[in-house]
PDB file of N, CA and C in Angstrom:
ATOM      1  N   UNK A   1       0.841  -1.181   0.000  1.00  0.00           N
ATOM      2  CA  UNK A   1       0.000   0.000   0.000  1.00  0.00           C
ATOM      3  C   UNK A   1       0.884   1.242   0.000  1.00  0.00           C
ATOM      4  N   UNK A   2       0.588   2.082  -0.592  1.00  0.00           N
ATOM      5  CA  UNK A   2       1.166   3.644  -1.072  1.00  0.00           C
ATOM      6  C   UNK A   2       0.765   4.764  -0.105  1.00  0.00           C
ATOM      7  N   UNK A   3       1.589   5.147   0.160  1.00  0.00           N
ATOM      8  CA  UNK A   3       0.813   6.427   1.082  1.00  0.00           C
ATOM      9  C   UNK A   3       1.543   7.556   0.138  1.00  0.00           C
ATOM     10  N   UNK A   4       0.664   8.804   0.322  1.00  0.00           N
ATOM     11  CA  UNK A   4       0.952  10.085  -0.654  1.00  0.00           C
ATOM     12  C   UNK A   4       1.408  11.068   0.215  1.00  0.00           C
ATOM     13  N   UNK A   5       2.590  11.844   0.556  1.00  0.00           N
ATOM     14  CA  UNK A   5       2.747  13.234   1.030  1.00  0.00           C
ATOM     15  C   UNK A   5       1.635  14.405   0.553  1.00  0.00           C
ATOM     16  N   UNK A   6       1.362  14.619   1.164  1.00  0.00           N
ATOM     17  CA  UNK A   6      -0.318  15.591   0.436  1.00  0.00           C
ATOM     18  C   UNK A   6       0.445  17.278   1.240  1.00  0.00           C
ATOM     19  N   UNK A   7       1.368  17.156   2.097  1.00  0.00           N
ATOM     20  CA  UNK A   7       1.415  18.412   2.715  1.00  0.00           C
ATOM     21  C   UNK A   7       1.379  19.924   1.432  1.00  0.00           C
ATOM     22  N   UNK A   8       2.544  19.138   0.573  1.00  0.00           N
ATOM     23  CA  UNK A   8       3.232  20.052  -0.300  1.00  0.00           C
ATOM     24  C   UNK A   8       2.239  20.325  -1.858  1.00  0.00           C
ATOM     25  N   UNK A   9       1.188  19.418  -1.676  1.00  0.00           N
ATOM     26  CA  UNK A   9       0.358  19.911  -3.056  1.00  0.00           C
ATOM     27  C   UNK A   9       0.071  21.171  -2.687  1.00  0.00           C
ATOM     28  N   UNK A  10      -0.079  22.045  -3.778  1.00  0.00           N
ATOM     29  CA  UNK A  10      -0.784  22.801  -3.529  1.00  0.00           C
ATOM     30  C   UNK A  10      -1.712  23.035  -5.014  1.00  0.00           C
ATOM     31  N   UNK A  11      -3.254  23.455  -4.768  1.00  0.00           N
ATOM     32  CA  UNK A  11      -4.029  23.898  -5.385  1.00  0.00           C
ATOM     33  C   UNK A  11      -4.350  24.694  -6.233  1.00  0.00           C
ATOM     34  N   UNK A  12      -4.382  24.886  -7.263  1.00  0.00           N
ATOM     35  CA  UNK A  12      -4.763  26.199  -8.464  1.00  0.00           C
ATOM     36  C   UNK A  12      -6.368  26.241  -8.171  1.00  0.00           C
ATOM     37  N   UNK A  13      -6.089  27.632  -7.578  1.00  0.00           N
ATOM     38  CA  UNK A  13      -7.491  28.856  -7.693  1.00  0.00           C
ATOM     39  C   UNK A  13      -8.090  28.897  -8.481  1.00  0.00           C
ATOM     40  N   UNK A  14      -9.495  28.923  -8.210  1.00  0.00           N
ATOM     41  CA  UNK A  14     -10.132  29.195  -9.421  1.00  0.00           C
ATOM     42  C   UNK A  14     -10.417  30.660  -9.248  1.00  0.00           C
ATOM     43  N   UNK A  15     -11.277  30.494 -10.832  1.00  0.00           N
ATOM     44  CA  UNK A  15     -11.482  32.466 -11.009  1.00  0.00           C
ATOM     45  C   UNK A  15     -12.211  32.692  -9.781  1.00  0.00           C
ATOM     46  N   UNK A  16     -13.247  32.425  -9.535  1.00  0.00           N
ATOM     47  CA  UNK A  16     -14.309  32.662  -8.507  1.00  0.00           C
ATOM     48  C   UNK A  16     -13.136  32.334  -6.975  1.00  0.00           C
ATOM     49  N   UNK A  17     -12.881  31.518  -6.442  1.00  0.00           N
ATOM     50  CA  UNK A  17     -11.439  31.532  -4.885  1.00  0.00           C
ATOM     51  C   UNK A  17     -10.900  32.944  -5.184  1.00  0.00           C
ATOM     52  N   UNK A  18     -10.395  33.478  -6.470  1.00  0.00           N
ATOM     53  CA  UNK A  18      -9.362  34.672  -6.534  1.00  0.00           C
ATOM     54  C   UNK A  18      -9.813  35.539  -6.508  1.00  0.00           C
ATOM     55  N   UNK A  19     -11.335  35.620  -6.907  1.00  0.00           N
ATOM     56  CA  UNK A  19     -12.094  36.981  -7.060  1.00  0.00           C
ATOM     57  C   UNK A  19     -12.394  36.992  -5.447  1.00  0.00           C
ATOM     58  N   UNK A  20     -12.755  36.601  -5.163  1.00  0.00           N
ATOM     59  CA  UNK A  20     -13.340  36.468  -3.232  1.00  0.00           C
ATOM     60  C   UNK A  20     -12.173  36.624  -2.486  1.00  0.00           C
ATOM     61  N   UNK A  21     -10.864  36.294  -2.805  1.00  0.00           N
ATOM     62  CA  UNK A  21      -9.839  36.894  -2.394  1.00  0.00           C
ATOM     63  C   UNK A  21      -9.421  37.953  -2.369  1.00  0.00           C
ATOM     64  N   UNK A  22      -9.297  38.549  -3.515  1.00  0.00           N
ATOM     65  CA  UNK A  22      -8.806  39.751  -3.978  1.00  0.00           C
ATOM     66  C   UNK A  22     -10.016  40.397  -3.165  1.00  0.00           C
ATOM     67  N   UNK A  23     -11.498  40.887  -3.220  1.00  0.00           N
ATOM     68  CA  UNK A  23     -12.298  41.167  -2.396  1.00  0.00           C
ATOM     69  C   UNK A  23     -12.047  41.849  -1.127  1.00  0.00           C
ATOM     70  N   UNK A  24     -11.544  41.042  -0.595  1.00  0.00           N
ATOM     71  CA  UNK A  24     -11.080  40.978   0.823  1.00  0.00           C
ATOM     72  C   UNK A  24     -10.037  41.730   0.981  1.00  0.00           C
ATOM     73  N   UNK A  25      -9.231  42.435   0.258  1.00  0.00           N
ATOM     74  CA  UNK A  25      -8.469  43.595   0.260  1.00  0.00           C
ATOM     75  C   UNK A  25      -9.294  44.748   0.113  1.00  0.00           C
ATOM     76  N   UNK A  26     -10.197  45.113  -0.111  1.00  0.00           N
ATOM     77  CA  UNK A  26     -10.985  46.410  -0.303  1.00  0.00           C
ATOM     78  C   UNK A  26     -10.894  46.962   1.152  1.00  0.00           C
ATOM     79  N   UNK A  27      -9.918  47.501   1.501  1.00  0.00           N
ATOM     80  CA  UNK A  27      -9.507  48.339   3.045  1.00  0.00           C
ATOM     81  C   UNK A  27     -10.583  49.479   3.745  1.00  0.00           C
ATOM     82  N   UNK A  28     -11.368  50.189   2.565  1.00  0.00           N
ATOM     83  CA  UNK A  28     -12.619  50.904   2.496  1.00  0.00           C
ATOM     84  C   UNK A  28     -13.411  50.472   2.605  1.00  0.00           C
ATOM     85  N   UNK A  29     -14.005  49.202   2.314  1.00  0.00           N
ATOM     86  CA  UNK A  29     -15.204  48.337   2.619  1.00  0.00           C
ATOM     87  C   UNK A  29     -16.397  49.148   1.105  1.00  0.00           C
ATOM     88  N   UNK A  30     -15.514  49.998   0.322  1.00  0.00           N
ATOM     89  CA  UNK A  30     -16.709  50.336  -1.163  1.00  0.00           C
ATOM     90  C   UNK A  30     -17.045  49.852  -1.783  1.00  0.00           C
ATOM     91  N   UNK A  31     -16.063  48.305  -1.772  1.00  0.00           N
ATOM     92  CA  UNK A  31     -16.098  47.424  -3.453  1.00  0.00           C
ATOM     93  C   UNK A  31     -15.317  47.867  -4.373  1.00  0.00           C
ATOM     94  N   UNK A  32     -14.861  48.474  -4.137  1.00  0.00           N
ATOM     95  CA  UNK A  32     -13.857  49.282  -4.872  1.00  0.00           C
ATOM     96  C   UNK A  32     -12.245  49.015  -4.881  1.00  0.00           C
ATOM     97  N   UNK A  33     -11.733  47.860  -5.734  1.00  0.00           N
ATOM     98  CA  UNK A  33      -9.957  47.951  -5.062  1.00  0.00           C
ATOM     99  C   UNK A  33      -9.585  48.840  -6.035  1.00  0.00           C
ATOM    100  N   UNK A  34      -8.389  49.437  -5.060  1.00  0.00           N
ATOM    101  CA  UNK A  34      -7.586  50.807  -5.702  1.00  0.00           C
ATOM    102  C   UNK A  34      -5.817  49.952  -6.187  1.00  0.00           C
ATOM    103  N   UNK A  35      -5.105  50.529  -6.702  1.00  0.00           N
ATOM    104  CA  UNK A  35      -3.510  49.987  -6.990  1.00  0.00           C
ATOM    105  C   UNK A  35      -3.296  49.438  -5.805  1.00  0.00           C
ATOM    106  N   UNK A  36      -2.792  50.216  -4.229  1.00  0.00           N
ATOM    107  CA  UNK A  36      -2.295  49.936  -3.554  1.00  0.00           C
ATOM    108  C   UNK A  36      -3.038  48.625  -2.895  1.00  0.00           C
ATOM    109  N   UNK A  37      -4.258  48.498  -2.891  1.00  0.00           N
ATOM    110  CA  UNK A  37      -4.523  47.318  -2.392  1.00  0.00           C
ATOM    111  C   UNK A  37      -4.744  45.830  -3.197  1.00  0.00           C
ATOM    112  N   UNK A  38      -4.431  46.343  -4.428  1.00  0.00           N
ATOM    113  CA  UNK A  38      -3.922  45.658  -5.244  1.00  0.00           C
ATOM    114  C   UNK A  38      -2.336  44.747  -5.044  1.00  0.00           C
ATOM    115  N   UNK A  39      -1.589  45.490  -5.219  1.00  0.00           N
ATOM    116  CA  UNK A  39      -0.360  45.056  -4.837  1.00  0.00           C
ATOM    117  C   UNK A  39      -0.130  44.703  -3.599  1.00  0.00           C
ATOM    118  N   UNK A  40      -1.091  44.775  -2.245  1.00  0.00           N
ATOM    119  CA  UNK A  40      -1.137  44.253  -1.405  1.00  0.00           C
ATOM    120  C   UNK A  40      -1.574  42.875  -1.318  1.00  0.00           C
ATOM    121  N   UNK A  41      -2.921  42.633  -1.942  1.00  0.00           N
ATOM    122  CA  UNK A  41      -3.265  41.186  -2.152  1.00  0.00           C
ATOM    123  C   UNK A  41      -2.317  40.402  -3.143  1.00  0.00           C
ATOM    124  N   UNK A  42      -1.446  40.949  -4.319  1.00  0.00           N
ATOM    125  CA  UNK A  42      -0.505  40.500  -4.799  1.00  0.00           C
ATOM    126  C   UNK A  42       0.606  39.761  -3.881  1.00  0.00           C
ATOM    127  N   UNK A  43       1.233  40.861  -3.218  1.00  0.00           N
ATOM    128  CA  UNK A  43       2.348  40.081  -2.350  1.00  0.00           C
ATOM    129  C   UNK A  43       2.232  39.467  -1.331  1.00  0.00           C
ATOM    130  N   UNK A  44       0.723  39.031  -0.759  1.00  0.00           N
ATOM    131  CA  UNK A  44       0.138  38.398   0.557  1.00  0.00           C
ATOM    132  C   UNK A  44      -0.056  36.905  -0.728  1.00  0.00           C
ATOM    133  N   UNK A  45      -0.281  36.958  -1.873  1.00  0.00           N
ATOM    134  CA  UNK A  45      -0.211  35.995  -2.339  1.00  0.00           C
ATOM    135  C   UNK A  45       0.694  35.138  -3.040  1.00  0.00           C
ATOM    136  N   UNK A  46       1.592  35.694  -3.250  1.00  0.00           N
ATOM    137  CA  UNK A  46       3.307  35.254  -3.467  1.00  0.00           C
ATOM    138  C   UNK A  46       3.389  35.812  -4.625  1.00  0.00           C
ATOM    139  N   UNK A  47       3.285  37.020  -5.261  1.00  0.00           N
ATOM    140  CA  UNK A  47       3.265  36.856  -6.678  1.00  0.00           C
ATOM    141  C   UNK A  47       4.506  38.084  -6.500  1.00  0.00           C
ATOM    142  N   UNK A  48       5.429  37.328  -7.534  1.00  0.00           N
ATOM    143  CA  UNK A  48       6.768  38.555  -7.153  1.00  0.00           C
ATOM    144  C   UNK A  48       6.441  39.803  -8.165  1.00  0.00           C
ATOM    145  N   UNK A  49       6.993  40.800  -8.116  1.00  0.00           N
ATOM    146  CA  UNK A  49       7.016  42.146  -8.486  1.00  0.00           C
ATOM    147  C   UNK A  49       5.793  42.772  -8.440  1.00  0.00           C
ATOM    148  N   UNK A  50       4.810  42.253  -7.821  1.00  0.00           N
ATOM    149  CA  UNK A  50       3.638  42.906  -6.721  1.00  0.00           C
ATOM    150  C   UNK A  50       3.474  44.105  -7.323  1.00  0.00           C
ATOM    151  N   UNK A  51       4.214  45.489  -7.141  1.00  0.00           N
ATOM    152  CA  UNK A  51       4.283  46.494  -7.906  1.00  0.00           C
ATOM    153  C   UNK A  51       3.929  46.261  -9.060  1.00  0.00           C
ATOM    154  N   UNK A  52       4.760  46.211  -9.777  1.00  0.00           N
ATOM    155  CA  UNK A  52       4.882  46.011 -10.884  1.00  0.00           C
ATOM    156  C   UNK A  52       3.631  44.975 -11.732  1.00  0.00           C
ATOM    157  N   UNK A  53       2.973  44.332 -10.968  1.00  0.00           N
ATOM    158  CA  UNK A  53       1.694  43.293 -11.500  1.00  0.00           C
ATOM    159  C   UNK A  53       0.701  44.028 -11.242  1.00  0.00           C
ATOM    160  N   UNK A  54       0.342  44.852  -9.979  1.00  0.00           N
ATOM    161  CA  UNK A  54      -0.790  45.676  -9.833  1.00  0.00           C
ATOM    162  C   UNK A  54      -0.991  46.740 -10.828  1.00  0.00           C
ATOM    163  N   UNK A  55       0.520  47.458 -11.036  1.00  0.00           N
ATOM    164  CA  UNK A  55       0.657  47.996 -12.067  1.00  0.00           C
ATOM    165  C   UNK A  55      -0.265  47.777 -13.663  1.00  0.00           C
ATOM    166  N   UNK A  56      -0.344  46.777 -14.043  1.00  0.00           N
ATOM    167  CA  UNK A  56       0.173  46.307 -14.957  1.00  0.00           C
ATOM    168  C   UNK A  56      -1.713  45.041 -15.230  1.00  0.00           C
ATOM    169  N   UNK A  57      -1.921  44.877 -14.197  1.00  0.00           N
ATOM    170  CA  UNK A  57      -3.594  44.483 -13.827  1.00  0.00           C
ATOM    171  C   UNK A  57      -4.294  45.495 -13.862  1.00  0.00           C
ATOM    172  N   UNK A  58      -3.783  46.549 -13.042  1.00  0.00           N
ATOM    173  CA  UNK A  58      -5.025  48.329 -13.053  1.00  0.00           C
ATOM    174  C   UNK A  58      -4.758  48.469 -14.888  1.00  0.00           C
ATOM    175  N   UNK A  59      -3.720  48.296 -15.170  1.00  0.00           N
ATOM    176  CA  UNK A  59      -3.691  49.371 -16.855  1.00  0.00           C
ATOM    177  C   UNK A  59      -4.697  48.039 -17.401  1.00  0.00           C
ATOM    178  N   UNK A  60      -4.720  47.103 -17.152  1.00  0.00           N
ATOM    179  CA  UNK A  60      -5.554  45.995 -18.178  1.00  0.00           C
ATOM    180  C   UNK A  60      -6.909  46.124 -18.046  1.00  0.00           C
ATOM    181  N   UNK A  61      -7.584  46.140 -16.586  1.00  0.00           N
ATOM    182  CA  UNK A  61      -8.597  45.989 -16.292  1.00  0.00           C
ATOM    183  C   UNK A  61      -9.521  47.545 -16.104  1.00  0.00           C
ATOM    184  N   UNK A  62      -9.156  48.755 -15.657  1.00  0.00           N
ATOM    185  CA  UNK A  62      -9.450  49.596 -15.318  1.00  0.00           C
ATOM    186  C   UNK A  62      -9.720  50.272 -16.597  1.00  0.00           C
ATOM    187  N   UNK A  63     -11.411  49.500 -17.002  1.00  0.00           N
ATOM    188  CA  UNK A  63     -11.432  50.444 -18.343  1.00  0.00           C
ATOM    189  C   UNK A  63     -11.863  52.375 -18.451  1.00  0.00           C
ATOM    190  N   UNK A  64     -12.507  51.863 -17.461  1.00  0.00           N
ATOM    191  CA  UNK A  64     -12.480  53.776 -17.188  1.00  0.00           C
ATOM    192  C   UNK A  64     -11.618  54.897 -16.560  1.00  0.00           C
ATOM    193  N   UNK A  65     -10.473  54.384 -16.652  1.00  0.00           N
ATOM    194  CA  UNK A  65      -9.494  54.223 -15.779  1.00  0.00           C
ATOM    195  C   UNK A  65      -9.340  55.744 -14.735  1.00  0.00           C
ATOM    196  N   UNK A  66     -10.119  55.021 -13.271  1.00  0.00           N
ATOM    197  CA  UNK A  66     -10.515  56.012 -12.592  1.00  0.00           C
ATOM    198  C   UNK A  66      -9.523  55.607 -11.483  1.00  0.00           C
ATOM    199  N   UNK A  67      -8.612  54.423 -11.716  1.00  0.00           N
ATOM    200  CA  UNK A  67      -7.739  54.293 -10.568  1.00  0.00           C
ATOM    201  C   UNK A  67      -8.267  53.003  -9.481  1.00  0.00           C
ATOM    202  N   UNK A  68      -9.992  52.355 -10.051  1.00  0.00           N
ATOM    203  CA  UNK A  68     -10.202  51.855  -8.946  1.00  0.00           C
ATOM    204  C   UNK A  68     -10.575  50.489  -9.926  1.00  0.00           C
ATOM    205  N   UNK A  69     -10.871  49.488  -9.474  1.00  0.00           N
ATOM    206  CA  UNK A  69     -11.467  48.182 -10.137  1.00  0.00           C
ATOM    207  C   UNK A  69     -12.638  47.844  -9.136  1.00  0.00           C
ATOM    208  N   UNK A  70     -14.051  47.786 -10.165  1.00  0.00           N
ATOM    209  CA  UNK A  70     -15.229  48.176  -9.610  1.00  0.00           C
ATOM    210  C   UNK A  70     -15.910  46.802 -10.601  1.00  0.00           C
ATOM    211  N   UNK A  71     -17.056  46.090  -9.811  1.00  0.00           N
ATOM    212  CA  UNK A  71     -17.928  45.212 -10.730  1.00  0.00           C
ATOM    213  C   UNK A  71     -17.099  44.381 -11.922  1.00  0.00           C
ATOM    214  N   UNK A  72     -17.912  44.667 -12.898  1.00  0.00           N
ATOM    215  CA  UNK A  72     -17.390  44.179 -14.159  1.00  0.00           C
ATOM    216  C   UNK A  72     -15.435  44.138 -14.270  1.00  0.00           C
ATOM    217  N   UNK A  73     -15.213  45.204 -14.163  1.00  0.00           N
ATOM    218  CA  UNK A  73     -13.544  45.505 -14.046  1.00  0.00           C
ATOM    219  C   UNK A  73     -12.876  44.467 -13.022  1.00  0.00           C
ATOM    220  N   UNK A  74     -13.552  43.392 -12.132  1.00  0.00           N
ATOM    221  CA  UNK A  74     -13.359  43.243 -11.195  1.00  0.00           C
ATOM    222  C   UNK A  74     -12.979  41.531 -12.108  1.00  0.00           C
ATOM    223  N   UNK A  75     -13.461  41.113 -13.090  1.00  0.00           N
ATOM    224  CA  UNK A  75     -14.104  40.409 -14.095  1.00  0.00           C
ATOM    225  C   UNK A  75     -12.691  40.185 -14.719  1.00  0.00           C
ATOM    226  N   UNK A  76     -12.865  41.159 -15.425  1.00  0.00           N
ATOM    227  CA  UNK A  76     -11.479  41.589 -16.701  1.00  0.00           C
ATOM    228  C   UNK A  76     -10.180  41.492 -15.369  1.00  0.00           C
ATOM    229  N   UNK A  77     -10.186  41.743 -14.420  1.00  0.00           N
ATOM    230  CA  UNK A  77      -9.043  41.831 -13.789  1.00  0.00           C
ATOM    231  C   UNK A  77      -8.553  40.236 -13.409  1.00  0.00           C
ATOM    232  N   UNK A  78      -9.723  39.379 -12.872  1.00  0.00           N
ATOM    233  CA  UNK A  78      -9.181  37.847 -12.563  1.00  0.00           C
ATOM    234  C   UNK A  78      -8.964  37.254 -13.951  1.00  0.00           C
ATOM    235  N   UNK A  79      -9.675  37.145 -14.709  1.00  0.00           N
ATOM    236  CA  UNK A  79      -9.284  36.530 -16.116  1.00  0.00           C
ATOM    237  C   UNK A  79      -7.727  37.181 -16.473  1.00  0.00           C
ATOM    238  N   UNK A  80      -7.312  38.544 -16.158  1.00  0.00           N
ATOM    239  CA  UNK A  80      -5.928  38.733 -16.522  1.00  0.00           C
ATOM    240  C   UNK A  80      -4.760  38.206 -15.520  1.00  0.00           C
ATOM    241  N   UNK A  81      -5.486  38.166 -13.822  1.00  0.00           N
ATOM    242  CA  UNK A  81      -4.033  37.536 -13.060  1.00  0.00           C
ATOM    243  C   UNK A  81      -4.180  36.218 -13.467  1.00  0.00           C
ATOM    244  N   UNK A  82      -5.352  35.290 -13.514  1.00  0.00           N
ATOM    245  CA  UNK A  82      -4.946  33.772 -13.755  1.00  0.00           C
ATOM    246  C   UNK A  82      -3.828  33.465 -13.835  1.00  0.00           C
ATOM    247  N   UNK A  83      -3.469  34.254 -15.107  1.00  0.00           N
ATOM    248  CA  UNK A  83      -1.767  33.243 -15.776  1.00  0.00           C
ATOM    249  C   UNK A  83      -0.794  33.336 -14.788  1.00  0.00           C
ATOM    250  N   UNK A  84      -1.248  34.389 -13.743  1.00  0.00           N
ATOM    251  CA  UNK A  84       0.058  33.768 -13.013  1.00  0.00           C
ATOM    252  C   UNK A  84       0.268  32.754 -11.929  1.00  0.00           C
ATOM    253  N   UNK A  85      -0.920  31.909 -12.104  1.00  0.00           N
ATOM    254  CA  UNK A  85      -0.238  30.965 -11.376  1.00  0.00           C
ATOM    255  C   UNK A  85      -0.753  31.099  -9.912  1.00  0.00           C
ATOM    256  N   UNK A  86      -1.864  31.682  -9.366  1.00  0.00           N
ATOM    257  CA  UNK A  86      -2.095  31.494  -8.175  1.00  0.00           C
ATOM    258  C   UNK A  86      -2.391  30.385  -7.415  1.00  0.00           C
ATOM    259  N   UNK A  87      -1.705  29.858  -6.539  1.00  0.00           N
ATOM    260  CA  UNK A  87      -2.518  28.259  -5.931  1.00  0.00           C
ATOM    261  C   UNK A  87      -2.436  28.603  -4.525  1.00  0.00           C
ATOM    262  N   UNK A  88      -3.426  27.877  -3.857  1.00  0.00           N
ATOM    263  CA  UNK A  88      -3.251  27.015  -2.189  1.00  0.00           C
ATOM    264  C   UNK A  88      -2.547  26.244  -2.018  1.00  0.00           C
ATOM    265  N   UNK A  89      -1.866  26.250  -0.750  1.00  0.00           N
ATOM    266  CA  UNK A  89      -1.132  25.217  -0.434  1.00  0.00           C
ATOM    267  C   UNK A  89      -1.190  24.997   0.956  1.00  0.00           C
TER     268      UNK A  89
END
């Protein structure tokens, strides 16, 4: 009989886990994430150059670009972090 180390799997997020994540950074409680709390839920989630990805998520997703990711924008923004790779572990 086989036994499996299970400590070290870790899980790929789905869109819906990342959106409810990211969520949970809204520091204002508006619904509203801004850059900085952007790049905060970035580097609480391991994703390196944090800066530089929030960066780079606000210019993708923020079609009205008022600085904040609201509803729909909220949409366009998880479909663009996917690729990088977010998991549980």
């Amino acid at each position: 009989m086989h036994t499996f180390e299970t400590k070290n799997l870790e899980k790929p997020l789905s869109e819906e886990e990342l959106k409810c994540l990211l969520k949970k950074y809204d520091k204002t409680g508006d619904g509203k994430l801004n850059r900085q709390e952007l790049k905060v839920a970035f580097k609480d989630l391991g994703i390196w150059f944090c800066g530089l990805r929030a960066y780079q998520a606000m210019h993708h997703a923020d079609k009205n670009k008022d600085g904040l990711i609201v509803n729909d924008e909220m949409d366009v923004l998880v479909e663009f972090a996917m690729k990088w790779g977010f998991t549980l572990s």
